[in-house]
C-alpha atoms as a PDB file:
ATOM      1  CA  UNK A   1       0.000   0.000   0.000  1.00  0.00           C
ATOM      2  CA  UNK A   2       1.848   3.526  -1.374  1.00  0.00           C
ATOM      3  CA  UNK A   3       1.487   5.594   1.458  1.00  0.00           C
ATOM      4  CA  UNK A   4       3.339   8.831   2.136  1.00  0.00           C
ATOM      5  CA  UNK A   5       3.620   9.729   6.271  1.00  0.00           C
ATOM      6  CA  UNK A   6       6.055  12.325   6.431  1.00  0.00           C
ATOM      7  CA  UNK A   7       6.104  15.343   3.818  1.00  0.00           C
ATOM      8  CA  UNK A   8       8.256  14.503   0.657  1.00  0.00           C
ATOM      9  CA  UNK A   9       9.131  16.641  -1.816  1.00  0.00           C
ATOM     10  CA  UNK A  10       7.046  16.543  -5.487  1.00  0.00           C
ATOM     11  CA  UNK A  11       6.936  17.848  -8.279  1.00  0.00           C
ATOM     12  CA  UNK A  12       3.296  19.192  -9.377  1.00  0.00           C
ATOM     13  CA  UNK A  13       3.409  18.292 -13.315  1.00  0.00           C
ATOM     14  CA  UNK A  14      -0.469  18.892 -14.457  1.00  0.00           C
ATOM     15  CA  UNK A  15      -3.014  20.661 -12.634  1.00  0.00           C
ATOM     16  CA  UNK A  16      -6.423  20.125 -14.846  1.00  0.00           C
ATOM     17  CA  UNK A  17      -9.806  21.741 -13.250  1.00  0.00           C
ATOM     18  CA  UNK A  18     -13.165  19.988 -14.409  1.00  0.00           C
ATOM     19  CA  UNK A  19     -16.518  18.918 -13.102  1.00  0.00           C
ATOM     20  CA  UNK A  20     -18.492  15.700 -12.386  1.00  0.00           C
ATOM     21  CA  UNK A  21     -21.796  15.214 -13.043  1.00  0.00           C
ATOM     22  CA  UNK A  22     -23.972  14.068  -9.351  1.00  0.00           C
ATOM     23  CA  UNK A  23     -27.011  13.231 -10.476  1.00  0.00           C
ATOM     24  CA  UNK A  24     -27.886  16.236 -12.602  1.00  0.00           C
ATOM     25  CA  UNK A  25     -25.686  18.362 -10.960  1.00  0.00           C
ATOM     26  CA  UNK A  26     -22.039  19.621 -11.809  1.00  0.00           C
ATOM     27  CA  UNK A  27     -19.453  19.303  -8.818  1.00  0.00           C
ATOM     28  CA  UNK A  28     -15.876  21.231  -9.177  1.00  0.00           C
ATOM     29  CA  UNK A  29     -13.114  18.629  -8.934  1.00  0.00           C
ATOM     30  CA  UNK A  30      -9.550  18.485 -10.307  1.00  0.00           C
ATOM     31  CA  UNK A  31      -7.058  16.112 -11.427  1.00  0.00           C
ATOM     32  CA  UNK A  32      -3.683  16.344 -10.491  1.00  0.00           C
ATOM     33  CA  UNK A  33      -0.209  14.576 -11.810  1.00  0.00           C
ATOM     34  CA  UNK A  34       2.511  14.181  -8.628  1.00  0.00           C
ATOM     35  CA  UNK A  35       6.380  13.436  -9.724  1.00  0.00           C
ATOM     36  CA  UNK A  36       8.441  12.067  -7.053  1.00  0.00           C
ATOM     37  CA  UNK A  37      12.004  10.813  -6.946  1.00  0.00           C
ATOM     38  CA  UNK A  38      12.248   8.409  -3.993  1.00  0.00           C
ATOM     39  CA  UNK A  39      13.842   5.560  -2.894  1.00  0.00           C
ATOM     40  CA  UNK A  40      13.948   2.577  -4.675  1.00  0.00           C
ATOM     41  CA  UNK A  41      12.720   0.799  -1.556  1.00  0.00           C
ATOM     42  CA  UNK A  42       9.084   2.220  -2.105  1.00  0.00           C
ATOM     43  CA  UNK A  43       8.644  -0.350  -4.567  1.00  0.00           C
ATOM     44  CA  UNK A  44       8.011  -2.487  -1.575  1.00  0.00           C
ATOM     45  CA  UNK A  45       4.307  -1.508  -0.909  1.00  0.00           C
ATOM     46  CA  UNK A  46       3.430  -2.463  -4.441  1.00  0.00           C
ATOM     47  CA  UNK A  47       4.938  -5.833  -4.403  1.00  0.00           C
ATOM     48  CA  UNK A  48       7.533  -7.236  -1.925  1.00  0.00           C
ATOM     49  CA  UNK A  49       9.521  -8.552  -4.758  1.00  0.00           C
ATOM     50  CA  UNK A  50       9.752  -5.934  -7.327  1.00  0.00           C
ATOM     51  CA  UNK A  51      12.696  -4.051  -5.969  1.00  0.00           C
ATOM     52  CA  UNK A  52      14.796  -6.833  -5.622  1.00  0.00           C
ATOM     53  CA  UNK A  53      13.863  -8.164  -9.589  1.00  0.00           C
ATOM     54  CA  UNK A  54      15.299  -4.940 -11.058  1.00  0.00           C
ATOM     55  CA  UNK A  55      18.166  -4.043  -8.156  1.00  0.00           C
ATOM     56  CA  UNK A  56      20.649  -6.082  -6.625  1.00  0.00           C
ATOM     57  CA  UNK A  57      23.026  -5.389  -3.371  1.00  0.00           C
ATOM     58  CA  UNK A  58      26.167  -2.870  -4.255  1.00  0.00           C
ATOM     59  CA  UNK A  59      29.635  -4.559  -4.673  1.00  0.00           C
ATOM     60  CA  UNK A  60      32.130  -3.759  -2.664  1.00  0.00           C
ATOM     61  CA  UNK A  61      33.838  -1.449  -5.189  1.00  0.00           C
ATOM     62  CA  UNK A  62      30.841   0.217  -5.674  1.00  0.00           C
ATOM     63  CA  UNK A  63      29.261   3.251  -4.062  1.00  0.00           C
ATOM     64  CA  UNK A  64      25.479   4.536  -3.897  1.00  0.00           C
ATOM     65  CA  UNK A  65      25.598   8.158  -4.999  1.00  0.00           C
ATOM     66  CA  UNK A  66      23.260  10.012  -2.317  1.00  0.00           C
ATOM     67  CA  UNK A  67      19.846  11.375  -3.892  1.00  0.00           C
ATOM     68  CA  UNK A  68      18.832  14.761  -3.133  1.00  0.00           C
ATOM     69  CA  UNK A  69      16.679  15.206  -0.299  1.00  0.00           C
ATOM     70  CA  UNK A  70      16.164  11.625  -0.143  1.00  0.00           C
ATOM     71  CA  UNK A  71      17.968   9.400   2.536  1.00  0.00           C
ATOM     72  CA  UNK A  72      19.646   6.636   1.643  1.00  0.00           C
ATOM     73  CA  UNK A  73      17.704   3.544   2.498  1.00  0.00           C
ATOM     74  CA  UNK A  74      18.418   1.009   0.448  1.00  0.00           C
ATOM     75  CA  UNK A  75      20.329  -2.302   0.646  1.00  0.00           C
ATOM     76  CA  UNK A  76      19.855  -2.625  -3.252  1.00  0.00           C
ATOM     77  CA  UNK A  77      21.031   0.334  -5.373  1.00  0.00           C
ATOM     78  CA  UNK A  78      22.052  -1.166  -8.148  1.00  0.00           C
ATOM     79  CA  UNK A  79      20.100  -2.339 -11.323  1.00  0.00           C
ATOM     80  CA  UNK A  80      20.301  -5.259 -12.580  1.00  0.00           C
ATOM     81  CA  UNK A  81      20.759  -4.677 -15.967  1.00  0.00           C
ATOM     82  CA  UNK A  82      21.485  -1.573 -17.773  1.00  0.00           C
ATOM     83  CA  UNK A  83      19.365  -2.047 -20.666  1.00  0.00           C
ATOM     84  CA  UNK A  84      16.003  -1.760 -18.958  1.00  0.00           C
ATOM     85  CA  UNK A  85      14.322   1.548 -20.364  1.00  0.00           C
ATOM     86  CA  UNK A  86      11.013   2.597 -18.252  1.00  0.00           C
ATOM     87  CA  UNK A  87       8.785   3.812 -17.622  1.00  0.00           C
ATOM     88  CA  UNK A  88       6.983   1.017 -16.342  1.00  0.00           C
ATOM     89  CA  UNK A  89       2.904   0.860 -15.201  1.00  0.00           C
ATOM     90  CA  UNK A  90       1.972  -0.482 -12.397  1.00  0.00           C
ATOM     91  CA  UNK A  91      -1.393  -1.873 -11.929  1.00  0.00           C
ATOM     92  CA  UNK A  92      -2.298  -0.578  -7.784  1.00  0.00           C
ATOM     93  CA  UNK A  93      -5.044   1.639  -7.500  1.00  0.00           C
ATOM     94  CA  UNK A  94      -6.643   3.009  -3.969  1.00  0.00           C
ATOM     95  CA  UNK A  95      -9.951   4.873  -2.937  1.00  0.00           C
ATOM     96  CA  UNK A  96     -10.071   7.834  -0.916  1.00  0.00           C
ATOM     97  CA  UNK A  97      -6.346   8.488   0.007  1.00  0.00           C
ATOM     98  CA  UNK A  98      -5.888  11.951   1.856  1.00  0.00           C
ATOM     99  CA  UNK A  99      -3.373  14.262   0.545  1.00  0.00           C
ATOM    100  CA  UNK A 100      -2.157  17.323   2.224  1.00  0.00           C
ATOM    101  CA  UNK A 101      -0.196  19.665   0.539  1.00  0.00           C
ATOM    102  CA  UNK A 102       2.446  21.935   2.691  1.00  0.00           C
ATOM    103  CA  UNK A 103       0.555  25.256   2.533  1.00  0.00           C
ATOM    104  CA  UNK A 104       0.684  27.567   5.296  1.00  0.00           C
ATOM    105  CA  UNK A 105       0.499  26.303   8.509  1.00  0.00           C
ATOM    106  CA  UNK A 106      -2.631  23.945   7.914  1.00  0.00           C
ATOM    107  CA  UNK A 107      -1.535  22.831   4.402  1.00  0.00           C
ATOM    108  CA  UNK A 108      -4.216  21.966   2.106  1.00  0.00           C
ATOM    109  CA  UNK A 109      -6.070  18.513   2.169  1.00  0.00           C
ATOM    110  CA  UNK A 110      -8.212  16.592  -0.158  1.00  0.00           C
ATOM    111  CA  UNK A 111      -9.867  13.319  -0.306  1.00  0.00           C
ATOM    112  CA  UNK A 112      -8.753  11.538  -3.676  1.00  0.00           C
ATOM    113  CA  UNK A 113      -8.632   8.463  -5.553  1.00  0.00           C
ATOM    114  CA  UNK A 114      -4.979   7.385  -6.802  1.00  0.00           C
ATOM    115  CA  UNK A 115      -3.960   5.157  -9.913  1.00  0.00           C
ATOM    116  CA  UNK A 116      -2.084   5.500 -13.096  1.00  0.00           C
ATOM    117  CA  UNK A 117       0.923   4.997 -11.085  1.00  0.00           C
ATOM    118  CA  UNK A 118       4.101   4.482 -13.387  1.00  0.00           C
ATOM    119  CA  UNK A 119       7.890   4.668 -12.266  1.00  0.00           C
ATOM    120  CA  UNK A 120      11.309   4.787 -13.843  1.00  0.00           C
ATOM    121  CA  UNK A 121      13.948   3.033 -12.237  1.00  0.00           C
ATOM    122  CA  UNK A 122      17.560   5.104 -11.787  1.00  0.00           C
ATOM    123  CA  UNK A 123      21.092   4.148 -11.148  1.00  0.00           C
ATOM    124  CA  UNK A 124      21.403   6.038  -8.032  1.00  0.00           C
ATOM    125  CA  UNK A 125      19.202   3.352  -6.198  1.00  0.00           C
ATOM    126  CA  UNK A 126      15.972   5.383  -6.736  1.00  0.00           C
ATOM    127  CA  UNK A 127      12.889   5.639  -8.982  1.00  0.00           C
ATOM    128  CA  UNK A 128      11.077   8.586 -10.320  1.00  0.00           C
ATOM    129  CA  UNK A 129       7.175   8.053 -10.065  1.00  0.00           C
ATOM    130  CA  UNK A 130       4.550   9.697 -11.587  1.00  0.00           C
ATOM    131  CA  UNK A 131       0.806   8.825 -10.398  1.00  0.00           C
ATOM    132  CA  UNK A 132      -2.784  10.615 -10.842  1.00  0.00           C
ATOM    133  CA  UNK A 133      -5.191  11.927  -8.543  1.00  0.00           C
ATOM    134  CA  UNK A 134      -8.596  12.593  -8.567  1.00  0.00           C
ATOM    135  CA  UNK A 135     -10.551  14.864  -6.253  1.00  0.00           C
ATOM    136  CA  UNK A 136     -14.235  15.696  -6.535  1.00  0.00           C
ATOM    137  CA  UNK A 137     -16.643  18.560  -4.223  1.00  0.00           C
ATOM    138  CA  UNK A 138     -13.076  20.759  -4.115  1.00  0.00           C
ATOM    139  CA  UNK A 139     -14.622  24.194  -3.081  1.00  0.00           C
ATOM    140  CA  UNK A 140     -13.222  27.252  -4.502  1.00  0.00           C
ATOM    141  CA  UNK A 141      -9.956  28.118  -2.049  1.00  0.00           C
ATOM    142  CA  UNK A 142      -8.290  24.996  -2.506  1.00  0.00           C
ATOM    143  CA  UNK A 143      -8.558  24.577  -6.123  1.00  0.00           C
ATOM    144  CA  UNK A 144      -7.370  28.373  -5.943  1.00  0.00           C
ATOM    145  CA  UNK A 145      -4.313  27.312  -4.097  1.00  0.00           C
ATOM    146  CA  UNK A 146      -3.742  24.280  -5.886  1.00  0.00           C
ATOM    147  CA  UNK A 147      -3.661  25.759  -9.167  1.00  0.00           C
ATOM    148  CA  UNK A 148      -1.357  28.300  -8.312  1.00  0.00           C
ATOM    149  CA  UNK A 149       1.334  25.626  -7.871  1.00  0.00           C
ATOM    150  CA  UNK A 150       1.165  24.226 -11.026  1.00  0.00           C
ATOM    151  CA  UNK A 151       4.689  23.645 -12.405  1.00  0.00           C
ATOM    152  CA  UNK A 152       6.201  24.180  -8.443  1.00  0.00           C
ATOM    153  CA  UNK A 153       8.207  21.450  -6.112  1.00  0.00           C
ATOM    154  CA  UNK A 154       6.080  21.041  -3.035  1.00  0.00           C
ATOM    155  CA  UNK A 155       5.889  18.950  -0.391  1.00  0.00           C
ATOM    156  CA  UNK A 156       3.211  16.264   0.083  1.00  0.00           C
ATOM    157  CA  UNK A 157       1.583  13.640   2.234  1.00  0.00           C
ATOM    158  CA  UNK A 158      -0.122  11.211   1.093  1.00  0.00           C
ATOM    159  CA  UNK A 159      -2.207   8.943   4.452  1.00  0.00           C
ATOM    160  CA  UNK A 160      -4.980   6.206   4.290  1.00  0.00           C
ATOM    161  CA  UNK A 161      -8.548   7.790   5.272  1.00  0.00           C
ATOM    162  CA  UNK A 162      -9.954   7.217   8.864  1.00  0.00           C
ATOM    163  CA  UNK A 163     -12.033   4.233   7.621  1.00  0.00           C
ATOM    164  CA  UNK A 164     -10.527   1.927   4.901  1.00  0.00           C
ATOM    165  CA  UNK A 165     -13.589   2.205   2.921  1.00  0.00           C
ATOM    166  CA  UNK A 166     -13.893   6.092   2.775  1.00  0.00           C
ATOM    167  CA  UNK A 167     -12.865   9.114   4.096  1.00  0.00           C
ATOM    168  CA  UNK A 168     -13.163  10.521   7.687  1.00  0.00           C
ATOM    169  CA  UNK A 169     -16.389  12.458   8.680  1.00  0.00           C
ATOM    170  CA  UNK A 170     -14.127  16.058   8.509  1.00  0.00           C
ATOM    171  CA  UNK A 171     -13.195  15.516   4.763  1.00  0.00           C
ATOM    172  CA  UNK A 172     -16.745  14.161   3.419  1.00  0.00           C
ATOM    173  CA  UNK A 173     -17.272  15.428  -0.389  1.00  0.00           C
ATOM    174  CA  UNK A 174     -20.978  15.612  -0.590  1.00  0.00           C
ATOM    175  CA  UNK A 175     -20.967  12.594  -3.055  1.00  0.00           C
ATOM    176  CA  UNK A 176     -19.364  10.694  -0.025  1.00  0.00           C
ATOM    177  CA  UNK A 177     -22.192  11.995   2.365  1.00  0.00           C
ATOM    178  CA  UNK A 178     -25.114  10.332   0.210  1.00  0.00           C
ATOM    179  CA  UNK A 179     -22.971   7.382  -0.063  1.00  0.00           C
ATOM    180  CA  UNK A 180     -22.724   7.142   3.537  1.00  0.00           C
ATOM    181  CA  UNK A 181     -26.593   7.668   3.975  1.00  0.00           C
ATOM    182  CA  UNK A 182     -26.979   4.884   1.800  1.00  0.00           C
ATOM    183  CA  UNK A 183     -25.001   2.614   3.742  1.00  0.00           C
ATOM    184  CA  UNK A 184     -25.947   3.505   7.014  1.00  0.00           C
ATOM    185  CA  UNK A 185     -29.457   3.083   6.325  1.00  0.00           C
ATOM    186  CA  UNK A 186     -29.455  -0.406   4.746  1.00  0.00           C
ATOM    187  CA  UNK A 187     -26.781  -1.479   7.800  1.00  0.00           C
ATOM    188  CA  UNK A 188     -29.990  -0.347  10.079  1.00  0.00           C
ATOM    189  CA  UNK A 189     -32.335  -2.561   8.149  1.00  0.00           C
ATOM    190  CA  UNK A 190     -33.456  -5.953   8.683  1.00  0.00           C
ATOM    191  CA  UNK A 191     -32.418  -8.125   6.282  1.00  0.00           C
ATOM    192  CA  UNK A 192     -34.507 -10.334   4.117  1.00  0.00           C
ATOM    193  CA  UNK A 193     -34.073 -13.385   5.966  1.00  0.00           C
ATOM    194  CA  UNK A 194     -35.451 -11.698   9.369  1.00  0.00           C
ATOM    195  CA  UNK A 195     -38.582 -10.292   7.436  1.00  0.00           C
ATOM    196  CA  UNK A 196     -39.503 -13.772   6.123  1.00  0.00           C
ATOM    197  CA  UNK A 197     -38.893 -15.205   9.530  1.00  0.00           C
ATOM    198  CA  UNK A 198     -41.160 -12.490  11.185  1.00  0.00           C
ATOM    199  CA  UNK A 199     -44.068 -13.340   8.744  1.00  0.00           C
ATOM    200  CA  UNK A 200     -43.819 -16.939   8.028  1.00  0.00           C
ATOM    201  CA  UNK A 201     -42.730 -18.712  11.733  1.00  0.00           C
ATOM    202  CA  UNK A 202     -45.162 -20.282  13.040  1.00  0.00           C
ATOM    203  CA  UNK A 203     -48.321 -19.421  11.260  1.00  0.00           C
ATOM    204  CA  UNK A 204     -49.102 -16.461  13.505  1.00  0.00           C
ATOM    205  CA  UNK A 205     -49.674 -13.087  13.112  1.00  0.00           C
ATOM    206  CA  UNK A 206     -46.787 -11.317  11.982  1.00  0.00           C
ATOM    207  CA  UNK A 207     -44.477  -9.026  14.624  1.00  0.00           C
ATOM    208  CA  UNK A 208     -44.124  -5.272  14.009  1.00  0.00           C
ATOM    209  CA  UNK A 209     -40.867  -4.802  12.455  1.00  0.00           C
ATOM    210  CA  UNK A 210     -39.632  -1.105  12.652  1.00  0.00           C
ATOM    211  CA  UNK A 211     -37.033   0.372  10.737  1.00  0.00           C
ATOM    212  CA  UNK A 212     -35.014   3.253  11.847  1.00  0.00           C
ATOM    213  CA  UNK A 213     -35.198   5.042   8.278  1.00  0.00           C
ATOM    214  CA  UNK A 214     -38.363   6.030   6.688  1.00  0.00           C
ATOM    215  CA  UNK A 215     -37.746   4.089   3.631  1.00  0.00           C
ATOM    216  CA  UNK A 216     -36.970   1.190   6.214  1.00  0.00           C
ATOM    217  CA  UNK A 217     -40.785   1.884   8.104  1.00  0.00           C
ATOM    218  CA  UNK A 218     -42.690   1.800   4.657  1.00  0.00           C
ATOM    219  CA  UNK A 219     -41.256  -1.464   3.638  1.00  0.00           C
ATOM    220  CA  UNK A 220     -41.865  -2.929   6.956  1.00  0.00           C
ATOM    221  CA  UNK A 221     -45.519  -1.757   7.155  1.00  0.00           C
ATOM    222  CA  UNK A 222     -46.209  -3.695   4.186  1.00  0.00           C
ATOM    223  CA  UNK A 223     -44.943  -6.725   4.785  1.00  0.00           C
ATOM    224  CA  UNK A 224     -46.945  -6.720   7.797  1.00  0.00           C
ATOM    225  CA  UNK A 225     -50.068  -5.811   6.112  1.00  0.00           C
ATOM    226  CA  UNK A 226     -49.378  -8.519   3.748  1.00  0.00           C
ATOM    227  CA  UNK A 227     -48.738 -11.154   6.369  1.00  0.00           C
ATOM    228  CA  UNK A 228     -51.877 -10.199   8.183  1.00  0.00           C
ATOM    229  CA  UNK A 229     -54.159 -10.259   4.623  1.00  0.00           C
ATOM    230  CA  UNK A 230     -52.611 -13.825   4.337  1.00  0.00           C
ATOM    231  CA  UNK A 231     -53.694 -14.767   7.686  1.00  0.00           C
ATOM    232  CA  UNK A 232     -57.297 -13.868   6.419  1.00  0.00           C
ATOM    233  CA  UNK A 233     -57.520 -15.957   4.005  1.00  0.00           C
ATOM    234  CA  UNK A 234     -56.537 -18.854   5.907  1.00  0.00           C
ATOM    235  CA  UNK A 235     -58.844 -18.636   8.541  1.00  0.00           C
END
């Protein structure tokens, strides 16, 4: 899993400001291109044995050139062969990632998906990757901010949302908010199994069942109604 826990430098390459469609209505959200040189070891939380395919341990007579800003970490620097040419595409994707951006003293944050992830691999025992992100409900400031360092080196982290599944409740998009709704009411809900039970066992009159959403109430009064009409025609 790529995560990013401390700032590290990037390089913003492509800023591009758009809108999605919600329903019938258009939502601001931007797409952004992030350039990194890191160390080679960050290959790891794609696939424990990538590095180690393309790199190999330094000879003795050999030396691993330090990378700017970047700490040396790596018990591999050296590639394997020469003749490789990049870059290469890697097939990892992840939902709602949370970026901040070094900005101030808060920095700026967004909720974002994160693919097209391709790297180059580099004789100095790094890689230079390139990956996309995509943020949607991005209100006017930060897309201000963001677009005014197209082209720049920044600083960037880049952390797993509160909830595997989807953001934290401080960093909701509004398309994340009916999500949630969605899935908090049908988590609240009986499932089929239980209604059947509740109108079937036992040949008697069917229990109340009671929702806790309004959708969940309606549904439940009829099956009721329709227990008790069956009941009727029994008898």
């Amino acid at each position: 899993m790529f995560l990013l826990t401390k700032y590290t430098p990037a390089y913003l390459r492509s800023v591009t400001v758009r809108a999605e469609m919600h329903g019938t209505e258009p939502v601001p959200a931007l797409t952004l291109y992030l350039v990194q040189e890191l160390p080679n070891t960050v290959l790891d939380m794609f696939d424990p044995n990538l590095r180690r395919m393309l790199y190999r341990a330094a000879a003795d007579d050999e030396e691993q050139p330090p990378l700017d800003g970047v700490d040396l970490a790596s018990d591999t620097p050296t590639l394997r062969s020469q003749v490789l040419k990049g870059p290469f595409e890697l097939a990892s994707e992840y939902k709602g990632r949370n970026l901040t951006i070094e900005y101030g003293r808060s920095g700026v944050g967004l909720m974002c998906d994160v693919d097209s992830f391709k790297f180059e691999p580099m004789v100095e025992g790094g890689i230079e990757l390139e990956y996309r992100l995509q943020a949607s409900g991005v209100d006017d400031s930060h897309r201000g901010k963001i677009t005014g360092l197209l082209k720049h080196n920044i600083n960037v982290k880049l952390e797993v949302s509160e909830a595997a599944e989807g953001p934290g409740p401080d960093l909701l998009t509004p398309l994340h908010q009916a999500k949630k709704l969605v899935v908090d009411t049908l988590a609240q809900a009986p499932d089929a199994g239980d209604i059947f039970a509740a109108t079937h066992g036992n040949g008697k009159a069917a229990p109340k069942v009671t929702f806790k959403a309004k959708a969940g109430a309606a549904a439940a009064k009829k099956a009721a109604a329709a227990a008790k009409k069956g009941k009727g025609a029994r008898s």
